[in-house]
Protein backbone atom coordinates (compact mmCIF):
# COMPACT_ATOMS: atom_id res chain seq x y z
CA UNK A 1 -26.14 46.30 -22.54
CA UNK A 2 -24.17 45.20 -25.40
CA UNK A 3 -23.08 47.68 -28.37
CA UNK A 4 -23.89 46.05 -31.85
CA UNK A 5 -20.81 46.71 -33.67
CA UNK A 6 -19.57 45.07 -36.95
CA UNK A 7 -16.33 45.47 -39.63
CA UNK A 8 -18.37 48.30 -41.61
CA UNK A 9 -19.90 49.93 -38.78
CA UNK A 10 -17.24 49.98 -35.81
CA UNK A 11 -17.10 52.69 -32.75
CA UNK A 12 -14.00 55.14 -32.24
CA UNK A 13 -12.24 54.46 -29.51
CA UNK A 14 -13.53 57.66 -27.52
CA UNK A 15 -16.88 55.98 -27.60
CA UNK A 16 -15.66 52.50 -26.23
CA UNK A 17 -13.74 54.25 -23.36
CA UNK A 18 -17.14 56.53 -22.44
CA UNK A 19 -18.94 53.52 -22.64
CA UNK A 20 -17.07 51.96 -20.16
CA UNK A 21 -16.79 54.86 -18.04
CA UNK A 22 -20.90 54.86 -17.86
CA UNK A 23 -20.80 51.13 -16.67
CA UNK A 24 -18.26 51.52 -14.14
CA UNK A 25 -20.34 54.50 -12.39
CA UNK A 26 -23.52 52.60 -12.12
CA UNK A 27 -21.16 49.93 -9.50
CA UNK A 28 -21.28 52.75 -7.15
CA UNK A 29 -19.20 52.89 -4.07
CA UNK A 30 -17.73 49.72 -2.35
CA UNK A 31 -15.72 48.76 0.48
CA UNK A 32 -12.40 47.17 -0.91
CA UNK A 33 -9.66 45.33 1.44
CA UNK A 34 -6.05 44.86 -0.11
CA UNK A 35 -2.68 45.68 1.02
CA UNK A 36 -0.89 49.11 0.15
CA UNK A 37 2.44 48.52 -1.77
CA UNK A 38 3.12 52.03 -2.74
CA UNK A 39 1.96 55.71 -1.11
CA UNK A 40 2.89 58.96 -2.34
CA UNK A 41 2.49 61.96 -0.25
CA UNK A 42 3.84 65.03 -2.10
CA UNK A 43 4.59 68.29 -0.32
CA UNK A 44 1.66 70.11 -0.58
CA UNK A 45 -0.83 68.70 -3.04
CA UNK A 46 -4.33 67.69 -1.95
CA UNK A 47 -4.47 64.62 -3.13
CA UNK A 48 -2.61 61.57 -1.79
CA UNK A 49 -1.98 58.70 -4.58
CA UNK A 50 -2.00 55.08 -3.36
CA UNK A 51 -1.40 51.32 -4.87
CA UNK A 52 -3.60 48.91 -3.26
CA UNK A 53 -2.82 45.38 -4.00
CA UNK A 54 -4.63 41.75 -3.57
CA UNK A 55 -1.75 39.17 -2.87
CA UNK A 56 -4.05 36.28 -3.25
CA UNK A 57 -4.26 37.02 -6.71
CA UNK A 58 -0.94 39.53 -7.97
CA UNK A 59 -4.03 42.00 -8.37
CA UNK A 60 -3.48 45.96 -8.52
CA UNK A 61 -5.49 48.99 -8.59
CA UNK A 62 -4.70 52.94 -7.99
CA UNK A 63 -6.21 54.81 -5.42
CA UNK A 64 -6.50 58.33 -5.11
CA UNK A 65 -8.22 60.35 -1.99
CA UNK A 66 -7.99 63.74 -0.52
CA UNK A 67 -5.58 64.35 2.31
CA UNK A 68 -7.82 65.41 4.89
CA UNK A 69 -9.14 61.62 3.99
CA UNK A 70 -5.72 60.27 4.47
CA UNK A 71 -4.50 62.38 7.39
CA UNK A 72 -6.92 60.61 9.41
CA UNK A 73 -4.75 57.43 9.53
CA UNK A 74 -1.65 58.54 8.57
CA UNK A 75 -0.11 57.46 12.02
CA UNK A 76 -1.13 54.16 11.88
CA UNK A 77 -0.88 53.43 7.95
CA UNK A 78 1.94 52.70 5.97
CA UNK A 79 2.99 50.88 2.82
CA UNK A 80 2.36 46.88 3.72
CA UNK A 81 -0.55 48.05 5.35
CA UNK A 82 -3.55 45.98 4.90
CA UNK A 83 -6.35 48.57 4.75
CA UNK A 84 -10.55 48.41 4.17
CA UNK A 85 -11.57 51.51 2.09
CA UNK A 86 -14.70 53.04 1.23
CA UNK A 87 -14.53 54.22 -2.24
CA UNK A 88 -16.03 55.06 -5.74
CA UNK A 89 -14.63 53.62 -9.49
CA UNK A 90 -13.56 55.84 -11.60
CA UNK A 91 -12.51 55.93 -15.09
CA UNK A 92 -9.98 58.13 -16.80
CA UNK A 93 -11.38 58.01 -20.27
CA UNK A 94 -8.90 59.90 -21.75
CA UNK A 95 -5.73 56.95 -21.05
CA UNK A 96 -8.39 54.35 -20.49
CA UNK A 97 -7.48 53.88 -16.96
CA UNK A 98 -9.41 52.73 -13.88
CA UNK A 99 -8.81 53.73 -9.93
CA UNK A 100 -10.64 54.05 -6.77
CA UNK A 101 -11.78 57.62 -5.24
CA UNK A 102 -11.61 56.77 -1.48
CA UNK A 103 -13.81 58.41 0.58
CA UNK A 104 -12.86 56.49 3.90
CA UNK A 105 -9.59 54.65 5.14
CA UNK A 106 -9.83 51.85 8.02
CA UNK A 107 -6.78 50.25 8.90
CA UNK A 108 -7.07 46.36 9.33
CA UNK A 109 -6.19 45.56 13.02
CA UNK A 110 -4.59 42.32 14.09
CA UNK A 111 -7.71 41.28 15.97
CA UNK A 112 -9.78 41.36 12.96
CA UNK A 113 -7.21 40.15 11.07
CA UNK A 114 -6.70 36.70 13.32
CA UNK A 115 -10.41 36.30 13.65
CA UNK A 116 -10.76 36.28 10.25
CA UNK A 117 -7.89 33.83 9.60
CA UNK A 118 -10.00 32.00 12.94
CA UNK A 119 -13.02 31.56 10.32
CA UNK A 120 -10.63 30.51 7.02
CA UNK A 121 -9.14 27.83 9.40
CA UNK A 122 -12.50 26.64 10.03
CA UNK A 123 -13.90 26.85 6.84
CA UNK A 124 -10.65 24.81 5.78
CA UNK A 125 -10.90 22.27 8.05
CA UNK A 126 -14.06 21.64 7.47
CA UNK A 127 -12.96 20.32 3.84
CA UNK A 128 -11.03 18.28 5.34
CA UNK A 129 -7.74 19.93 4.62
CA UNK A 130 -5.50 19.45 7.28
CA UNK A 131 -7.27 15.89 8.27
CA UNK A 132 -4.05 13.74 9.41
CA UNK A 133 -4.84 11.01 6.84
CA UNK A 134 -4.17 13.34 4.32
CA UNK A 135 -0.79 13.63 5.74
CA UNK A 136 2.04 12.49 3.41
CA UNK A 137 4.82 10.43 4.95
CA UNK A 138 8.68 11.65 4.77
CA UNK A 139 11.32 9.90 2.96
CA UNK A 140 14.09 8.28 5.39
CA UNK A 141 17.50 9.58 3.18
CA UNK A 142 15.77 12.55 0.89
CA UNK A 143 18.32 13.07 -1.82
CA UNK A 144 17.07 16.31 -3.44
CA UNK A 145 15.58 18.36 -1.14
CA UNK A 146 13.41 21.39 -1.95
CA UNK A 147 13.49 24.87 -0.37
CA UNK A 148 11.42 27.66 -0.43
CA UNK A 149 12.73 30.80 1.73
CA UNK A 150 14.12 34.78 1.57
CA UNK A 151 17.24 35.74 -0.80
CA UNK A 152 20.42 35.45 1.79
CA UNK A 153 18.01 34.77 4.77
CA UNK A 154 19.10 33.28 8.40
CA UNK A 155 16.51 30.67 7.45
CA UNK A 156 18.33 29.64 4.11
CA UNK A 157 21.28 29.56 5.95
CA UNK A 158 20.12 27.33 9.29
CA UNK A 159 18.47 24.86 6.64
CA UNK A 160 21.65 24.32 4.90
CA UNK A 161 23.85 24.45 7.22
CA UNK A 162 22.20 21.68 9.62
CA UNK A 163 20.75 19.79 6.53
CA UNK A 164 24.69 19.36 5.52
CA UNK A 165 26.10 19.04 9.00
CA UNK A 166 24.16 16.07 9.69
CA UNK A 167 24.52 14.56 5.68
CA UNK A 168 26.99 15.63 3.67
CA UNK A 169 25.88 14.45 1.08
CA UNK A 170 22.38 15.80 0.54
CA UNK A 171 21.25 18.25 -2.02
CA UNK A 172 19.09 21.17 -2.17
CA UNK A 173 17.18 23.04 -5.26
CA UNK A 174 16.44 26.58 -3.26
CA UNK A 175 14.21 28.88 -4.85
CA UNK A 176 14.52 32.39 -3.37
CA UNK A 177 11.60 34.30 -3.23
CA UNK A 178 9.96 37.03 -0.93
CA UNK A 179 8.59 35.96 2.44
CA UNK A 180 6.46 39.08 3.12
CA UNK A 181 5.21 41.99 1.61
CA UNK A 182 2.34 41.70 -1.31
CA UNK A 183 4.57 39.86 -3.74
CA UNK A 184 5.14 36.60 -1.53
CA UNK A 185 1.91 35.01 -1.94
CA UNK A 186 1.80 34.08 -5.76
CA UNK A 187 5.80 33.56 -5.84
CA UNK A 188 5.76 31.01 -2.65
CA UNK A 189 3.00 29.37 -4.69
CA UNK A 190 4.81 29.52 -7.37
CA UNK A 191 8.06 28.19 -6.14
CA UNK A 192 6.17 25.15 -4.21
CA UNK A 193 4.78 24.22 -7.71
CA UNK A 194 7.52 24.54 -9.43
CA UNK A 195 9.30 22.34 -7.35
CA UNK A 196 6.34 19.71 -6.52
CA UNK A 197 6.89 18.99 -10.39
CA UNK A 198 10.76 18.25 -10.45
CA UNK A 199 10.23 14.38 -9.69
CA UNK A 200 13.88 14.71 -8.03
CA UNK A 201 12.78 16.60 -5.53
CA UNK A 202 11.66 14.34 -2.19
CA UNK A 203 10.65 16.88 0.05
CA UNK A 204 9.89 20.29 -0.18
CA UNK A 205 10.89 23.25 3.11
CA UNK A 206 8.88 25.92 3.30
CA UNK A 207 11.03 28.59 5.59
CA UNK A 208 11.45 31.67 7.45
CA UNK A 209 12.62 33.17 10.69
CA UNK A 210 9.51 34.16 12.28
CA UNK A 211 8.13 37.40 12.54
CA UNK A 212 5.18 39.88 13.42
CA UNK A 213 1.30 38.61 12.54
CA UNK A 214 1.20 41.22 9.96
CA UNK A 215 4.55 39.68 8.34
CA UNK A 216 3.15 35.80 8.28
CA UNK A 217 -0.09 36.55 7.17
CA UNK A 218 1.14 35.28 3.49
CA UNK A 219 1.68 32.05 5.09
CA UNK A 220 -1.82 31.84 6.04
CA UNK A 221 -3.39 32.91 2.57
CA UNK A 222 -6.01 30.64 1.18
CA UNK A 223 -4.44 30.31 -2.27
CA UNK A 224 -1.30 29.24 -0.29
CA UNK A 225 -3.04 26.63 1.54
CA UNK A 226 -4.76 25.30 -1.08
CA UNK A 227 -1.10 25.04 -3.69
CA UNK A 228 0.14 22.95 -0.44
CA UNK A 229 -2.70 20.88 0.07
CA UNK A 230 -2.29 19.61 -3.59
CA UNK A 231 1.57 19.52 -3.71
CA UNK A 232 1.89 15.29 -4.53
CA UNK A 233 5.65 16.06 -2.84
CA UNK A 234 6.00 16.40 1.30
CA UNK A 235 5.98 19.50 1.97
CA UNK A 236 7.31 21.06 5.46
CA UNK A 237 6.48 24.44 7.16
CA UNK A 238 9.41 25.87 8.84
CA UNK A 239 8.12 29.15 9.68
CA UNK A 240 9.45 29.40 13.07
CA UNK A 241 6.34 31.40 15.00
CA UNK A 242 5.22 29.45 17.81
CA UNK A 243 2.62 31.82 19.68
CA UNK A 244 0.21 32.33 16.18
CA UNK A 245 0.51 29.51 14.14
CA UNK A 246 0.25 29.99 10.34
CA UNK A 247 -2.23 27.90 8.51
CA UNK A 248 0.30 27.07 6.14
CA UNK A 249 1.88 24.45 9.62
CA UNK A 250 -1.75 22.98 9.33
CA UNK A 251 -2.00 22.02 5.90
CA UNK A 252 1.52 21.02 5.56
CA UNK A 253 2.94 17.16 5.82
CA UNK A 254 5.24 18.12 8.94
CA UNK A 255 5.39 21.56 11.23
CA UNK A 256 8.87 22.09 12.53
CA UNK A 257 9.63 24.94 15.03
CA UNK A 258 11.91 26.39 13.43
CA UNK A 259 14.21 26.17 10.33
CA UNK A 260 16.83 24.43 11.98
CA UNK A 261 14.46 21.23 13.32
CA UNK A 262 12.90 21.26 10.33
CA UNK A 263 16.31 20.55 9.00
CA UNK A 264 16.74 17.81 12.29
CA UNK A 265 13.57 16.52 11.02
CA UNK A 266 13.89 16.16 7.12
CA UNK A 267 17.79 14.99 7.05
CA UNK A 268 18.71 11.93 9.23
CA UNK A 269 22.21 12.53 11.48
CA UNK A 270 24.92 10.28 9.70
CA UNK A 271 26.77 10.19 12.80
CA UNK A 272 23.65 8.38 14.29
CA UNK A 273 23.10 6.17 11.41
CA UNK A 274 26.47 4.96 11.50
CA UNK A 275 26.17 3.94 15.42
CA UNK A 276 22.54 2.53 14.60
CA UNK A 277 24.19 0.41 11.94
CA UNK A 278 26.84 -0.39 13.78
CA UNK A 279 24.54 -1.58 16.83
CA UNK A 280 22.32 -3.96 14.31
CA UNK A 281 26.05 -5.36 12.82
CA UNK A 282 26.72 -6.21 16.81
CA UNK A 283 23.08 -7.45 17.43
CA UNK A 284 23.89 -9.46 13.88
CA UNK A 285 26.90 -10.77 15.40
CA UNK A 286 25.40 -11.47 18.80
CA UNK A 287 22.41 -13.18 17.20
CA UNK A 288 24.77 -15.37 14.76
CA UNK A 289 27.24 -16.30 17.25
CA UNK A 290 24.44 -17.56 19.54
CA UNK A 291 22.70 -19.39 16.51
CA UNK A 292 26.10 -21.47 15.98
CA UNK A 293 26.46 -21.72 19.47
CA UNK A 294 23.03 -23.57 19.72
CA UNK A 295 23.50 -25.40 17.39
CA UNK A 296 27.38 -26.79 18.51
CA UNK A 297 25.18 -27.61 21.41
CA UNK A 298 22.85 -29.61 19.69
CA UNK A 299 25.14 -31.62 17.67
CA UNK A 300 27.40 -31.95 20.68
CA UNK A 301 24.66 -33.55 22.46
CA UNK A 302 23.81 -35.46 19.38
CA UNK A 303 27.01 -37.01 18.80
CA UNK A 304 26.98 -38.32 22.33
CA UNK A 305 23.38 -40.44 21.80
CA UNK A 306 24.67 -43.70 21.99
CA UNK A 307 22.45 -44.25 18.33
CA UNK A 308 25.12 -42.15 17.63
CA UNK A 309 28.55 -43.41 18.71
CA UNK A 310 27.80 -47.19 18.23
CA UNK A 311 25.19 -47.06 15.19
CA UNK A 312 25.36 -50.58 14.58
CA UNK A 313 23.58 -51.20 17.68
CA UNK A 314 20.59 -50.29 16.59
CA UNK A 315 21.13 -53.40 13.81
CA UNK A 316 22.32 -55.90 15.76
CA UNK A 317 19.06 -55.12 18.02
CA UNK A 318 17.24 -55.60 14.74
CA UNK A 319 18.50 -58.45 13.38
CA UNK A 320 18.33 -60.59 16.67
CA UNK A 321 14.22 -59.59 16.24
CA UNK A 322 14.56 -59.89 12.50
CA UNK A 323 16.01 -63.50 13.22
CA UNK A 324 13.15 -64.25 16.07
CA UNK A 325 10.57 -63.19 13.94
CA UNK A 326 11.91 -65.52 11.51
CA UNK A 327 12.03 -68.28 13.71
CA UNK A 328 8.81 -67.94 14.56
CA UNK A 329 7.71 -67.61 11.09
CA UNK A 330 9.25 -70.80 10.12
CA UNK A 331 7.33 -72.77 13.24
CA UNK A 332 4.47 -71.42 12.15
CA UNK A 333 4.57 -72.51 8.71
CA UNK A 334 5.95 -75.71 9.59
CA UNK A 335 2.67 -76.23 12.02
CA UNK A 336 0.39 -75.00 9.36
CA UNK A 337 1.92 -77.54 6.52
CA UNK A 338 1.40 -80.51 9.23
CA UNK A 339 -2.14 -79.58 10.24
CA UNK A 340 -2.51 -78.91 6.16
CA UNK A 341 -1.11 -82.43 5.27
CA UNK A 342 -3.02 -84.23 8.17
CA UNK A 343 -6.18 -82.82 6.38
CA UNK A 344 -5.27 -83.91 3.32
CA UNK A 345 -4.47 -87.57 4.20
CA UNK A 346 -7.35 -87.82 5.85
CA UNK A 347 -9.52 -86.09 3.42
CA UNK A 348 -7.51 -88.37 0.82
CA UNK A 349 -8.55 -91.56 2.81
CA UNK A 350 -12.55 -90.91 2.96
CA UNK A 351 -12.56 -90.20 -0.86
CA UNK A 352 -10.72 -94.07 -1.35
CA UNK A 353 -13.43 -94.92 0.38
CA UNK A 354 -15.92 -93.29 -0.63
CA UNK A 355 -14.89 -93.72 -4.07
CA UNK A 356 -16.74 -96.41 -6.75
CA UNK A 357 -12.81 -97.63 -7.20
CA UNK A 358 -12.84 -99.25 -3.70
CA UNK A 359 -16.33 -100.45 -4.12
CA UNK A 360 -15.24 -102.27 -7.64
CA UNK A 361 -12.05 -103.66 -6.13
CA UNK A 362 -14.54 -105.46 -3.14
CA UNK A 363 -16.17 -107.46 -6.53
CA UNK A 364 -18.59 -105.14 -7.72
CA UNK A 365 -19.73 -104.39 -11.17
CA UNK A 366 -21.06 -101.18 -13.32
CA UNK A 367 -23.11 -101.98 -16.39
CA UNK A 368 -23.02 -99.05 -18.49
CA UNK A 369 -24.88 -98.78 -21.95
CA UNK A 370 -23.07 -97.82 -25.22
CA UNK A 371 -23.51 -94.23 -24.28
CA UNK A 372 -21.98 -94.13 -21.11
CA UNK A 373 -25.05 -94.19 -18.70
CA UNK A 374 -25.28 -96.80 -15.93
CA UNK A 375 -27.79 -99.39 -15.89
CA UNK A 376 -30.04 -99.02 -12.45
CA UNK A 377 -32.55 -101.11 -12.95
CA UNK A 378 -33.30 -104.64 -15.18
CA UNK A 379 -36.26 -102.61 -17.40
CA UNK A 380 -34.16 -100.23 -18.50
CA UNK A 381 -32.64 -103.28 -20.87
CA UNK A 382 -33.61 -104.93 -23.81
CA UNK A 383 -32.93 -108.67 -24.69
CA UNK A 384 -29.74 -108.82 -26.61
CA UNK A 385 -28.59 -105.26 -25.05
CA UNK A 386 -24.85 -105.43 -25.76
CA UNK A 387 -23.80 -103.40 -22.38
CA UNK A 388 -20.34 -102.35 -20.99
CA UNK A 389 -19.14 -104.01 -17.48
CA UNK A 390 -16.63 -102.07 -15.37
CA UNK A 391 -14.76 -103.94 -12.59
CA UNK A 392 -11.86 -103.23 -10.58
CA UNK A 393 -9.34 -104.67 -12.99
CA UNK A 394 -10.70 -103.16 -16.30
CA UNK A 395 -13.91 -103.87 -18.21
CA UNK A 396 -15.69 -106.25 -21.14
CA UNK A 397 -18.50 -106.68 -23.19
CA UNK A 398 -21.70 -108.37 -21.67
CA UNK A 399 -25.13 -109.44 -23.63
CA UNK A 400 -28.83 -109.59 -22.04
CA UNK A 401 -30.00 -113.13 -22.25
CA UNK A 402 -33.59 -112.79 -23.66
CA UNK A 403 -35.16 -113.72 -20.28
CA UNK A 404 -35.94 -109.98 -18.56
CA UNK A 405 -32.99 -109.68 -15.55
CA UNK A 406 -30.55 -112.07 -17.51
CA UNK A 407 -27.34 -111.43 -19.09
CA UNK A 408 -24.15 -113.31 -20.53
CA UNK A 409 -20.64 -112.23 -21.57
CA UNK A 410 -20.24 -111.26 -24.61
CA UNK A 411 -17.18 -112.07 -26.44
């Protein structure tokens, strides 16, 4: 429960410490895991003092157990050990300091330690972490490459040396860290983040030379996975164990054998660029030289069409059709004028004679009152009508006699 404490009424120190001494003994005993990173077995005391460490997390805690405890698996235990122990808190009030009172030591044996790596691969792949469309694609011509391996190591040196035997020109940003042990975990992860945020850095190699189970087990440590997974940079796993594959060659972009192919792999060979370039300048060439030869071909054969090599044939054919066409046109014409000015003659000679012209001219005679209109019939006059006579020659002025029907000249 929580201690009420304020500025005017605080608790000494002595009382904080015992009060977290009481807490930690109500945990009880517990079965821890971890990895021993230091053991101390002095000459004749009873009491054998150990470090046990989490690498996941850069976690420590002391651990302190009889030796008739330890003796039991002193053969088989050592420091880098990876151990399961039975054992109670305990708090040293008087420095403030907590450790572990084992009552029990089980080594971890490589069976239980792959089957549990067995389930974590499952359990990872079930999220979907090493799914190939998750897979990042290599750059062709990396030009800073990252790399992640031991201080001085063979594996340093094969990457290198093969990276810059096949391009001289390509650059590296190593970070040296430990590749075993309990400190290689959170520095690995470390190193890969460090270098997944450089935006220089193309590709990052994750290396070593191989080793025992118990010596690649960082490489298959959740956190580990995890940092890789979310690297935005490629990375590559170069950890050279074929028979037990580390998780780390799941989750990672590319899994090379070894450090030298994942050198093969990351850095192209300039000597086989060059040839490849030089093949695609000859299968330029080739492909040029038989463009223009096509194509000398085809105007070759052009230049012989006889449209070609006499081109005023083609308008001397056209004018003698221009000029036939013309001919024709003209006859045509011609025989549509006649035919038009036959029609019109004749047409011409039925309007003579149907006209009232031709019927004047034959002695005829149009009376036509003042206002123009013809006179049809005798009634349609008055006696001493002054009326209008048309002949063929011209016209004069006529008057009705006063008898109905009977009319005389006027003057």
């Amino acid at each position: 429960m929580a201690v009420s404490t304020s500025p005017e009424t605080p608790i000494p120190v002595g009382e904080v410490s015992r009060l977290i001494g009481g807490w930690i003994e109500r945990l009880g005993a517990v079965w821890v895991e971890g990895q021993i990173t230091q053991l101390s077995r002095r000459p004749g005391a009873g009491v054998v003092f150990l470090t046990l460490r989490d690498p996941s997390y850069d976690i420590s805690v002391s651990v302190t157990c009889y030796r008739q405890v330890f003796d039991k698996v002193a053969d088989v235990v050592s420091e880098g050990a990876r151990v399961v122990v039975h054992a109670k808190p305990e708090w040293y009030a008087p420095r403030g300091q907590l450790s572990l009172r084992a009552a029990e030591i089980k080594p971890v044996g490589v069976g239980e330690l792959l089957a549990r790596l067995e389930q974590l691969k499952k359990s990872l792949a079930a999220e979907g972490l090493f799914a190939a469309d998750r897979k990042k694609p290599l750059p062709f011509l990396p030009q800073l490459i990252g790399l992640v391996c031991g201080r001085a190591s063979a594996a340093e040196r094969d990457v290198l040396e093969n990276a810059r035997h096949r391009w001289p020109a390509v650059r590296f940003a190593v970070r040296n860290v430990p590749v075993q042990g309990v400190h290689a975990v959170p520095q690995v992860i470390a190193a890969v983040q460090e270098l997944d945020a450089l935006p220089e850095v193309d590709v990052i190699i994750v290396a070593r030379g191989g080793g025992s189970v118990e010596d690649l087990l960082p490489f298959s440590d959740e956190q580990l996975v995890r940092a890789v997974g979310a690297a935005v940079t490629p990375v590559v796993s170069a950890i050279g164990h074929e028979p037990d594959s580390p998780l780390l060659d799941l989750v990672a972009d590319l899994r090379a054998s070894t450090p030298t192919d994942a050198a093969k792999k990351v850095v192209p060979d300039v000597g086989e660029e060059l040839a490849r370039v030089q093949q695609l300048r000859e299968r330029a060439r080739r492909a040029v030289d038989g463009f223009v030869q096509r194509e000398e071909r085809g105007l070759a054969a052009a230049l012989h069409r006889p449209c070609i090599q006499r081109p005023q044939r083609m308008v001397e054919d056209r004018e003698e059709q221009v000029t036939a066409m013309l001919e024709r046109g003209r006859r045509t014409l011609g025989h549509l004028l006649d035919r038009a000015d036959s029609e019109l003659t004749h047409t011409l000679a039925r309007v003579v004679a149907l006209s009232p012209k031709a019927t004047l001219e034959r002695g005829y005679a149009v009376l036509q009152r003042p206002d123009g209109t013809a006179v049809r019939s005798p009634q349609e006059v008055e006696p001493d009508d002054t009326l209008r006579a048309r002949v063929a020659e011209g016209e004069f002025r006529v008057r009705v006699d006063g008898a109905p029907g009977a009319a005389t000249a006027a003057e």
